[in-house]
Protein backbone atom coordinates (compact mmCIF):
# COMPACT_ATOMS: atom_id res chain seq x y z
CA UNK A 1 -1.41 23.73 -14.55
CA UNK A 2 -1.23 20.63 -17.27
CA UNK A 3 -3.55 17.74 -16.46
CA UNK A 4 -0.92 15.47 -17.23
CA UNK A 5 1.28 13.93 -14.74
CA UNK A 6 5.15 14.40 -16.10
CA UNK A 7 7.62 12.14 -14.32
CA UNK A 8 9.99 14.54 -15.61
CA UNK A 9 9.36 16.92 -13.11
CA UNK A 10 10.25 14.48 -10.18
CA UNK A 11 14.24 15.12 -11.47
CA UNK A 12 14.40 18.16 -9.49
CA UNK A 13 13.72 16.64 -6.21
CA UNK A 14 15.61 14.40 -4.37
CA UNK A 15 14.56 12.03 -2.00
CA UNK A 16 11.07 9.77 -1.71
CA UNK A 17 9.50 11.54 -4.92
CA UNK A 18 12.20 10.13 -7.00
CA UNK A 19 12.31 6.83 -5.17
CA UNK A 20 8.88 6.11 -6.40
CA UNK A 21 9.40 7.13 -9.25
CA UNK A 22 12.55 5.07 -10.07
CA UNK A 23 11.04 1.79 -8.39
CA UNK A 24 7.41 2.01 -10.13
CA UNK A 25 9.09 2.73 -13.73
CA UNK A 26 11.81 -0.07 -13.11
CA UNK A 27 8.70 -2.06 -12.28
CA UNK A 28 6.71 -1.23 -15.46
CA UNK A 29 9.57 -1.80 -18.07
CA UNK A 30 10.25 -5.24 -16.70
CA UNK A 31 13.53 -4.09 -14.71
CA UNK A 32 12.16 -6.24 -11.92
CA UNK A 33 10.31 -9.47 -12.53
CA UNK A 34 6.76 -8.11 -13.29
CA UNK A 35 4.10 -10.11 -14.22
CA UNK A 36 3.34 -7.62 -16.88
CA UNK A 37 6.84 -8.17 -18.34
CA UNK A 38 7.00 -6.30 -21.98
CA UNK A 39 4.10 -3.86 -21.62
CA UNK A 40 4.90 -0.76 -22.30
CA UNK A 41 4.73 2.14 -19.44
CA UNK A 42 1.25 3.03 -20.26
CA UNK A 43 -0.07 -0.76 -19.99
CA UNK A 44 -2.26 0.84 -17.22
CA UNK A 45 -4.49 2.22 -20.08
CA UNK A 46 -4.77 -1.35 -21.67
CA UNK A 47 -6.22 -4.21 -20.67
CA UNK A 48 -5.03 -8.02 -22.51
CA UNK A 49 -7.57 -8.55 -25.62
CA UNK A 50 -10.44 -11.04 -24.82
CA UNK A 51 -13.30 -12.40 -27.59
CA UNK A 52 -15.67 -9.73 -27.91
CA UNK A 53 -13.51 -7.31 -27.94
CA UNK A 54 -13.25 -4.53 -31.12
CA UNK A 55 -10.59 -5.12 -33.24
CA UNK A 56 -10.31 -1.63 -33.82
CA UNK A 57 -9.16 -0.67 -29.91
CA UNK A 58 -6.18 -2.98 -30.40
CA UNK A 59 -2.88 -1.33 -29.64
CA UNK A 60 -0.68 -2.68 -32.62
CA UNK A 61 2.37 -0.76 -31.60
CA UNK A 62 2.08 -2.82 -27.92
CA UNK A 63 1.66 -6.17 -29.52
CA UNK A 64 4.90 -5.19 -31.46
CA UNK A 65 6.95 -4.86 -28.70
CA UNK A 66 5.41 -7.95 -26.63
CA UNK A 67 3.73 -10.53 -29.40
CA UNK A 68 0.39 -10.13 -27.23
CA UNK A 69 -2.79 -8.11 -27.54
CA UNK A 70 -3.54 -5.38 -25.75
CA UNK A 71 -7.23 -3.43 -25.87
CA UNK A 72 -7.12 0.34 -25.09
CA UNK A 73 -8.48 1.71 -22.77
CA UNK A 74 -10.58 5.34 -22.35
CA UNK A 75 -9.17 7.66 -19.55
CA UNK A 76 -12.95 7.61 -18.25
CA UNK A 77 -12.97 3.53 -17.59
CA UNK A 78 -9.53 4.21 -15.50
CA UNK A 79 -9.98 7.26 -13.43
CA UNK A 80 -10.79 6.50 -10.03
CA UNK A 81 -10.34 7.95 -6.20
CA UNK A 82 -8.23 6.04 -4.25
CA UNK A 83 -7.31 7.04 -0.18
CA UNK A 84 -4.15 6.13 1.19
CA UNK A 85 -4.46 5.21 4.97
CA UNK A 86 -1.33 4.97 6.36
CA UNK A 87 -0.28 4.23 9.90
CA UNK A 88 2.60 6.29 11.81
CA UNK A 89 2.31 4.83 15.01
CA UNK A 90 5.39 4.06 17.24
CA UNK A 91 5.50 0.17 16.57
CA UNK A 92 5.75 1.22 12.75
CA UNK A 93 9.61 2.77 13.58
CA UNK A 94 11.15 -0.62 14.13
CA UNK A 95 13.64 -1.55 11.77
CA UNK A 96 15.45 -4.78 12.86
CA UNK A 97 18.15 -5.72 10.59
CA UNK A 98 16.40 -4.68 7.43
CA UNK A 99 17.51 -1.77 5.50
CA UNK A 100 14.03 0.16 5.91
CA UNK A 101 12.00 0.37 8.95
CA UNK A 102 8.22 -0.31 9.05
CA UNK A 103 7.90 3.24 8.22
CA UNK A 104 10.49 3.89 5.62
CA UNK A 105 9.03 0.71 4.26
CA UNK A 106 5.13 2.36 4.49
CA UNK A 107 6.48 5.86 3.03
CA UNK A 108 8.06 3.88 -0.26
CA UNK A 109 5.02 2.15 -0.63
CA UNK A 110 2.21 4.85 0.11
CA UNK A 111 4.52 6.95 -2.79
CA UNK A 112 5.08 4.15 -5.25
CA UNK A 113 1.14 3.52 -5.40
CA UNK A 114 0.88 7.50 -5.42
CA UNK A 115 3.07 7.48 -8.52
CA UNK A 116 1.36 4.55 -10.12
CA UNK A 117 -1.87 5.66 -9.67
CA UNK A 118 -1.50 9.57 -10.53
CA UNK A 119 0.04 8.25 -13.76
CA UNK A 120 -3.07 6.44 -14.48
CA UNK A 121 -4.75 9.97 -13.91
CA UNK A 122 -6.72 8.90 -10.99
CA UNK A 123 -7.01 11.35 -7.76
CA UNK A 124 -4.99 10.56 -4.81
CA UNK A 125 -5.62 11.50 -1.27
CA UNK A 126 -3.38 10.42 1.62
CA UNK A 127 -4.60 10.15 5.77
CA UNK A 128 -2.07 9.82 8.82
CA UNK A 129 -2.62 8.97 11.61
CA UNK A 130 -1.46 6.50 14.99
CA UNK A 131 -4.35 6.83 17.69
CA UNK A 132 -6.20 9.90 16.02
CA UNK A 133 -6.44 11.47 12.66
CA UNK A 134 -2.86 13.57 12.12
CA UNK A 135 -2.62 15.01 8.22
CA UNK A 136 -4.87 14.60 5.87
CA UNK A 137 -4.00 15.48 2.17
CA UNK A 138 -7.63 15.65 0.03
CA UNK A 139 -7.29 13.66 -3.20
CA UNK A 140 -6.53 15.83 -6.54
CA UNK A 141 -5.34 14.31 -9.77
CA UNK A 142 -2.54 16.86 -10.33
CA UNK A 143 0.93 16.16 -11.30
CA UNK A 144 2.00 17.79 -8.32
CA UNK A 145 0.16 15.82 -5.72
CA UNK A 146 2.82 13.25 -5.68
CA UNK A 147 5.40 16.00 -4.41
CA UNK A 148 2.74 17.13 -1.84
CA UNK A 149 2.08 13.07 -0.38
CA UNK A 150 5.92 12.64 -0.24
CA UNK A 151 6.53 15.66 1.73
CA UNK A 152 3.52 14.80 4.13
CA UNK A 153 4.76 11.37 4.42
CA UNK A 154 8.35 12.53 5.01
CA UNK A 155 7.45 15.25 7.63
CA UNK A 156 6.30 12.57 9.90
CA UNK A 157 7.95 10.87 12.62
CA UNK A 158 5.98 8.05 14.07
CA UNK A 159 5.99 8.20 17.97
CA UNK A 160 2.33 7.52 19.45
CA UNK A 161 -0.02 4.33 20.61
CA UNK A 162 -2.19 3.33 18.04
CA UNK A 163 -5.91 2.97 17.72
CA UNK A 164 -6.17 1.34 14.45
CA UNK A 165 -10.26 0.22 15.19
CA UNK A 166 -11.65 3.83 15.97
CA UNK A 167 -9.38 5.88 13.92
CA UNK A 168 -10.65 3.87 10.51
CA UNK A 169 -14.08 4.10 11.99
CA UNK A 170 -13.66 8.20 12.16
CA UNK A 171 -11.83 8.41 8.85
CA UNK A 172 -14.91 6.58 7.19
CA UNK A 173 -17.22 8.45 8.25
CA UNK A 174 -15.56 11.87 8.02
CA UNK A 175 -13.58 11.43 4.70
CA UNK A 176 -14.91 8.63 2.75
CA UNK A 177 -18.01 10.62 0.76
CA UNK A 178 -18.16 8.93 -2.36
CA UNK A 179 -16.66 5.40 -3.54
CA UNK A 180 -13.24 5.08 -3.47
CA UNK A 181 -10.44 2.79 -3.25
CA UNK A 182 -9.14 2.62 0.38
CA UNK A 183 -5.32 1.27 0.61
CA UNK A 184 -4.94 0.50 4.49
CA UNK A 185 -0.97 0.36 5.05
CA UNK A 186 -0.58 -0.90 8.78
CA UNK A 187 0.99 -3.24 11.05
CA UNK A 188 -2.27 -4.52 12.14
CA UNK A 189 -1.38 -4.66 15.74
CA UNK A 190 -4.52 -4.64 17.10
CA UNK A 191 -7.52 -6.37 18.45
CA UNK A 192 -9.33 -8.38 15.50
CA UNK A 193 -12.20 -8.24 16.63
CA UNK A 194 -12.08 -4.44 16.48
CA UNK A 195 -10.74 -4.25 13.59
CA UNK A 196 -13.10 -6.28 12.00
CA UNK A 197 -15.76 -3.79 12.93
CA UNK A 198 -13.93 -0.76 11.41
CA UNK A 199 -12.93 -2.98 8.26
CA UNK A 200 -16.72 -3.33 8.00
CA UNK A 201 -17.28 -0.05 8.33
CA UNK A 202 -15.40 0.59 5.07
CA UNK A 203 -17.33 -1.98 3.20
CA UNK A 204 -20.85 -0.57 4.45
CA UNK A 205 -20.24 2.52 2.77
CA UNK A 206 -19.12 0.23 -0.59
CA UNK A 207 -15.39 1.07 -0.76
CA UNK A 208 -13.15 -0.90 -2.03
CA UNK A 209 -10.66 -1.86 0.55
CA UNK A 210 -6.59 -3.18 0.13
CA UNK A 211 -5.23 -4.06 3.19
CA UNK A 212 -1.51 -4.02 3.26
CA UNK A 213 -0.03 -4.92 6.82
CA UNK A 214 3.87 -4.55 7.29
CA UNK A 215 6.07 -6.91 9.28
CA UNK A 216 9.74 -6.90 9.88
CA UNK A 217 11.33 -10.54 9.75
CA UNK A 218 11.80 -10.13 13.42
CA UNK A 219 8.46 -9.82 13.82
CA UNK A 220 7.84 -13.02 11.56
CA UNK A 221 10.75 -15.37 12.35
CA UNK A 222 11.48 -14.41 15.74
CA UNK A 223 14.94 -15.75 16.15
CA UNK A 224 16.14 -14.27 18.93
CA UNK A 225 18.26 -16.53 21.20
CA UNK A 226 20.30 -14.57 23.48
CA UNK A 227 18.64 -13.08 26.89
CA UNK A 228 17.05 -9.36 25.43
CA UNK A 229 15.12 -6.33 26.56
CA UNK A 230 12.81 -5.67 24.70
CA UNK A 231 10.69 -2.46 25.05
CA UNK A 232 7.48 -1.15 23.55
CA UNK A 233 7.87 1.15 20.46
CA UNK A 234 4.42 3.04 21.90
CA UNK A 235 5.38 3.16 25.34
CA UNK A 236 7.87 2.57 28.04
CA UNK A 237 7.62 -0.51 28.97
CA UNK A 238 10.89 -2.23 29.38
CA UNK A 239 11.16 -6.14 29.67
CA UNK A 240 13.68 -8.83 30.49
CA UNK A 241 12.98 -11.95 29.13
CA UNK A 242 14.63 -15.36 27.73
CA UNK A 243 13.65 -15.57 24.28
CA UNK A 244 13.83 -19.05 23.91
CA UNK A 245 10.69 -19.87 25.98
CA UNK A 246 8.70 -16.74 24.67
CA UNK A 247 9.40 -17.85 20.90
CA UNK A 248 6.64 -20.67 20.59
CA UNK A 249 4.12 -18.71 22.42
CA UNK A 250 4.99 -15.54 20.24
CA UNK A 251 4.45 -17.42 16.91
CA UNK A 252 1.49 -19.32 17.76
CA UNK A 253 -0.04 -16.23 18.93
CA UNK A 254 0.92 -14.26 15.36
CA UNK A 255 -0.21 -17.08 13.68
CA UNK A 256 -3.90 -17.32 15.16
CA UNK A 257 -4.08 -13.60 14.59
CA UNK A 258 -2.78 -13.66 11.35
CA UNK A 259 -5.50 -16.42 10.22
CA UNK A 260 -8.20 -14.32 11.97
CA UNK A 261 -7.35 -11.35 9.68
CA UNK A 262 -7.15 -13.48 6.98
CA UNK A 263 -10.37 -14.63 7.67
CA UNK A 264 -12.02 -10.97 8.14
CA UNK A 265 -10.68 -10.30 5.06
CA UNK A 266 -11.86 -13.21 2.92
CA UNK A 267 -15.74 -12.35 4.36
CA UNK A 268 -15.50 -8.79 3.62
CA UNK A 269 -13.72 -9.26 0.12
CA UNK A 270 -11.14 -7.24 1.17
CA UNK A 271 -7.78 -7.61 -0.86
CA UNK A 272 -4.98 -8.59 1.91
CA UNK A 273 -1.49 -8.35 1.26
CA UNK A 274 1.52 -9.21 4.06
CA UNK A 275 4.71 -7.60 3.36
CA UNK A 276 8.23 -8.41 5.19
CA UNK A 277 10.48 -5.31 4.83
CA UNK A 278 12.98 -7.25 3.28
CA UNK A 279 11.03 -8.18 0.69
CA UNK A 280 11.24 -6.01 -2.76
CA UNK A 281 8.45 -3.35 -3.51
CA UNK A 282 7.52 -5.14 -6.93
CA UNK A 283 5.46 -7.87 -5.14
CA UNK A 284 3.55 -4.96 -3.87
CA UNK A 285 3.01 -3.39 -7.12
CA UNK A 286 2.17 -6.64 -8.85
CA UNK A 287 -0.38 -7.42 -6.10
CA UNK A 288 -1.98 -4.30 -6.99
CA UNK A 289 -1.51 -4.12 -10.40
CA UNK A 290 -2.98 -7.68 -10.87
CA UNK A 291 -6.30 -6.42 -8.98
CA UNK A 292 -6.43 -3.47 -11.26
CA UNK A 293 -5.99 -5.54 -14.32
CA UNK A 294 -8.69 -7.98 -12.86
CA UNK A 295 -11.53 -5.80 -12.42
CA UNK A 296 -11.08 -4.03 -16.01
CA UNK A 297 -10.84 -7.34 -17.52
């Protein structure tokens, strides 16, 4: 089988594969409002000249197309091994009024940095789970491997409680061997302080951590008005309540917790990213594009 990863081959599946596809490559070529706006598809094997630099490993044909310089780069100073963690607990199927669910949201993302990063040539490995480790997909740099994390990601349904502080503890320490780049794709409902402890867990063993929690605007804004039951997406609990005097209480609460991560993540150096799923998938891809670009340059 060819080392090289051919998009090509995505056109005879349907479905999340080409998604990915479609949203990474409008991404690259400036069809959405990329802060890489001009480079060319393969910008991921460049980095932006700096003083120093050889003349000689300029890419001519780049600064053509975009009036800026662009060094390039060797396949060896790209490759990497990055883990995606992704969550498929039952608070990750609520949808509100957004077109995608948490999950739909967490499947487009998990395959969009799939496609990015197998096109870069690096190995790709993807983990499920809710409160316990469900698939687990070993990471291999072949062209295929996107086709084999989409159909993982699409066989799931997410149903369970989750457990987010043991579960990244286990995966760690059972999967994490060598240095990688670990993309956490969660929620984040759960205990800080627990998490915390598994976050650090991560950074013990010197990976490099992005932590990428998904909210639905509900979840953000809560503007509900009207007298509601609202039940538990990981269990049956069913509640009555009057929105109105919940709302302050909610926010306050999702705003300590959100400063607490914040903070966890600022001591570990851990990348944080919060995503509404409303929002468009480039601001995810230029978060992680601009880390990428950062540490090469």
């Amino acid at each position: 089988m060819s080392s090289v990863f051919d998009p090509t081959e995505l056109k005879r599946f349907g479905g999340l594969a080409l998604q990915a596809r479609q949203v990474v490559e409008g991404f690259l070529t400036g069809s959405h409002r990329s802060p890489y706006k001009g480079a060319s598809i393969e910008f991921a094997e460049h980095r932006q000249y700096s003083p120093g630099d050889e003349i000689r490993h300029i890419d001519w044909r780049a600064y053509g197309k975009t009036d800026k310089y662009f060094v390039k780069e060797y396949e060896e100073e790209t490759n990497l091994r990055a883990w995606l963690v992704v969550d498929a607990s039952g608070s990750m199927k609520y949808r509100g009024k957004s077109p995608l669910s948490k999950w739909e949201f967490a499947q487009q993302a998990a395959a969009a940095l799939s496609y990015l990063l197998l096109h870069q040539m690096d190995a790709v490995g993807l983990i499920l789970h809710d409160s316990t480790i469900g698939s687990v997909l070993p990471t291999k740099a072949q062209p295929r491997q996107l086709l084999r994390i989409c159909k993982m990601l699409e066989s799931v349904t997410p149903q369970r409680d989750t457990g987010l502080s043991l579960v990244w503890t286990e995966i760690a320490k059972r999967y994490l061997r060598s240095r990688s780049i670990v993309i956490l794709i969660t929620d984040i409902f759960d205990d800080a302080a627990q998490v915390h402890r598994a976050l650090q867990q991560f950074r013990y063993q010197n990976q490099e951590v992005i932590l990428l929690q998904i909210l639905a605007p509900e979840e953000v804004e809560f503007p509900f008005t009207r007298p509601s039951e609202f039940r538990s997406l990981e269990g049956k609990d069913l509640q009555r309540i009057q929105p109105r005097q919940l709302r302050d209480e909610y926010l306050r609460r999702l705003q300590e917790h959100t400063d607490e991560i914040k903070r966890i993540t600022r001591q570990l150096r851990i990348d944080y990213l919060r995503m509404r799923t409303d929002e468009p998938m480039d601001r995810l891809l230029g978060a992680f594009l601009r880390r990428r670009h950062g540490q090469r340059g």
